[in-house]
Each structure stands twice: as structure tokens, then as C-alpha cells.
C-alpha atoms as a PDB file:
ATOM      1  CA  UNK A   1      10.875  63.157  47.772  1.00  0.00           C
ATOM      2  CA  UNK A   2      13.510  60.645  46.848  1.00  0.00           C
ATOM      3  CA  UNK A   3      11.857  56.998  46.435  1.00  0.00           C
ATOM      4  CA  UNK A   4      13.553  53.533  45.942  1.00  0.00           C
ATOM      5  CA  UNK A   5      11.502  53.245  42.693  1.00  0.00           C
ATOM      6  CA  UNK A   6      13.561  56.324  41.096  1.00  0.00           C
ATOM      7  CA  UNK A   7      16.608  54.771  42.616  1.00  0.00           C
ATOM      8  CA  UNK A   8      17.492  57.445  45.416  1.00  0.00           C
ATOM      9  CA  UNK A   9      17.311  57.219  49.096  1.00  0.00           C
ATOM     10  CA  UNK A  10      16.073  59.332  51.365  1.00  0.00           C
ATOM     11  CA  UNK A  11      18.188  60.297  54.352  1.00  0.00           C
ATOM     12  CA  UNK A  12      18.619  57.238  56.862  1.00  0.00           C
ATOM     13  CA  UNK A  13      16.424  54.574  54.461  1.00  0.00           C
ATOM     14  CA  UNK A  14      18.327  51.857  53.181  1.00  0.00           C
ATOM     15  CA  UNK A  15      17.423  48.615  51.353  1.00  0.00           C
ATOM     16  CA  UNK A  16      17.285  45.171  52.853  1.00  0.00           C
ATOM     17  CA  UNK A  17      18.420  42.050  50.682  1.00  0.00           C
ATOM     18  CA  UNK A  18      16.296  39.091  51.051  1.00  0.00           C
ATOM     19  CA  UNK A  19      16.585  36.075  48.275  1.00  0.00           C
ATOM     20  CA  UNK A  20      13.878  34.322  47.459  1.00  0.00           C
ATOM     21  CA  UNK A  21      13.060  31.265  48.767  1.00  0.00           C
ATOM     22  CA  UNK A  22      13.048  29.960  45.081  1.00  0.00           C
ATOM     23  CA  UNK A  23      16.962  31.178  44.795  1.00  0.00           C
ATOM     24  CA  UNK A  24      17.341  29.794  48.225  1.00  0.00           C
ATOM     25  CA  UNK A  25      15.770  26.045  47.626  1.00  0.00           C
ATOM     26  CA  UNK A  26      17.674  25.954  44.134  1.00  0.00           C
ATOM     27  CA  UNK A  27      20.975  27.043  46.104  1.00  0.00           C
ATOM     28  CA  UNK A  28      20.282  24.633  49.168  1.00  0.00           C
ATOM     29  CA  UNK A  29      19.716  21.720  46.903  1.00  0.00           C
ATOM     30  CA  UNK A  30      23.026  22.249  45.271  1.00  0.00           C
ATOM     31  CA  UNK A  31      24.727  22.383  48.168  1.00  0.00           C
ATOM     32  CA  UNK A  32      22.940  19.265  49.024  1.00  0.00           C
ATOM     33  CA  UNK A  33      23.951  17.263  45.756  1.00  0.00           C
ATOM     34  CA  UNK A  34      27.517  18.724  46.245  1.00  0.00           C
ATOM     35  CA  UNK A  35      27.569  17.168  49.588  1.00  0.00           C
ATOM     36  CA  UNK A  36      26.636  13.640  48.453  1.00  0.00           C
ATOM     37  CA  UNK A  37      23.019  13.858  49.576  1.00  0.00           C
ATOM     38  CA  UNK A  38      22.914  13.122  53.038  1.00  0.00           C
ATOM     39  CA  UNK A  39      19.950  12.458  54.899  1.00  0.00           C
ATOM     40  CA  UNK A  40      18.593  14.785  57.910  1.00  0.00           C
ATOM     41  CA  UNK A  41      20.434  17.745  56.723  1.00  0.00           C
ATOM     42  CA  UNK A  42      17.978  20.033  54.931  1.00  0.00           C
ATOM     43  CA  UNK A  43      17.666  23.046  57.729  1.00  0.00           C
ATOM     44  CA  UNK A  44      21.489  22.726  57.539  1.00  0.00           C
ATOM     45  CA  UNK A  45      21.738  23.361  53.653  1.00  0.00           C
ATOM     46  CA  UNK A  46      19.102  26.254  53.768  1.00  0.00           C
ATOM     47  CA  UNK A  47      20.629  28.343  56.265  1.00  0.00           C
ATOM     48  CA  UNK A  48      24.051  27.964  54.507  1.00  0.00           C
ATOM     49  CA  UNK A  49      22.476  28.995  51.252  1.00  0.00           C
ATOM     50  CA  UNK A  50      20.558  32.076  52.928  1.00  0.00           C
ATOM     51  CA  UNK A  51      23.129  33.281  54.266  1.00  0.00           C
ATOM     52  CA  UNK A  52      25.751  32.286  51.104  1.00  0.00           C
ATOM     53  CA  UNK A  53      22.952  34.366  48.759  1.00  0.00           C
ATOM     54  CA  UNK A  54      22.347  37.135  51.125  1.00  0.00           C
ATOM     55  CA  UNK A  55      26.221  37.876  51.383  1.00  0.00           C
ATOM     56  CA  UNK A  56      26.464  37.829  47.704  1.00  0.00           C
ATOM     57  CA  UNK A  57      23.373  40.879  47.855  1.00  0.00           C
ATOM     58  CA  UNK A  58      25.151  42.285  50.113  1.00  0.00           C
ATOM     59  CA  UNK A  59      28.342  42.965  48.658  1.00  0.00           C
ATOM     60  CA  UNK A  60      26.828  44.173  45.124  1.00  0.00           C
ATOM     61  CA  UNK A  61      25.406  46.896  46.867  1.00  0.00           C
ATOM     62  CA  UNK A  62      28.009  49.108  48.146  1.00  0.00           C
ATOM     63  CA  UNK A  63      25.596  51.454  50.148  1.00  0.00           C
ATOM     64  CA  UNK A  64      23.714  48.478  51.960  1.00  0.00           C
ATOM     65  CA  UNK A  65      22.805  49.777  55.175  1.00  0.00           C
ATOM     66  CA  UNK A  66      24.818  52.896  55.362  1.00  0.00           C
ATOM     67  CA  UNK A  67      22.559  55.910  56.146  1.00  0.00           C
ATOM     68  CA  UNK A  68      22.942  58.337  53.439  1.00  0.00           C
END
């Protein structure tokens, strides 16, 4: 049977992109120093990197989510 370790897919399995929260801290304090450091912000910066890092998974994998 076809396994995500040999790099196949079974029928209707596909694979999920999560960054780390490493990739996401470094990317959300970026943001943060790009944005002059403001106070009170944090949740703000995080989310934006999440979702700015998960988009970038995203669109390297050209199957993500389709059932194959």
C-alpha cells in the first residue's frame, strides 16, 4: 500500500502543511521588527506569519488537498 514515507498517496489521503512554531516565531518577529516594534501586537504578527508560511506550503505542493 502506497505510504507518505515512499512518497505516494493513497486514494483520498492528502498531506496537511503546518510550520513550525519555530518558523512561525522567527517569521512573526520579523514582521514585528519590519513594523517598527509596536507594543500589544504579538497575536497580530503570529497569525499573519501562520498564515504567510502556510500559503507558501501550500503552493509548493501542487497536489495539496486534491484527492488522488
Amino acid at each position: 500500500m502506497p505510504s507518505a514515507q515512499d512518497g505516494t498517496r493513497a486514494p483520498g489521503e492528502f498531506i496537511v502543511a503546518y510550520p513550525t512554531e519555530e518558523q512561525i516565531r522567527k517569521r512573526a518577529f520579523e514582521l514585528w521588527e519590519l513594523a517598527g516594534k509596536p507594543e500589544g501586537r504579538e497575536d497580530e504578527f503570529w497569525r499573519q506569519a501562520q498564515r504567510e508560511l502556510q500559503d507558501a506550503e501550500e503552493r509548493c505542493d501542487p497536489n495539496k488537498g486534491a484527492d488522488i
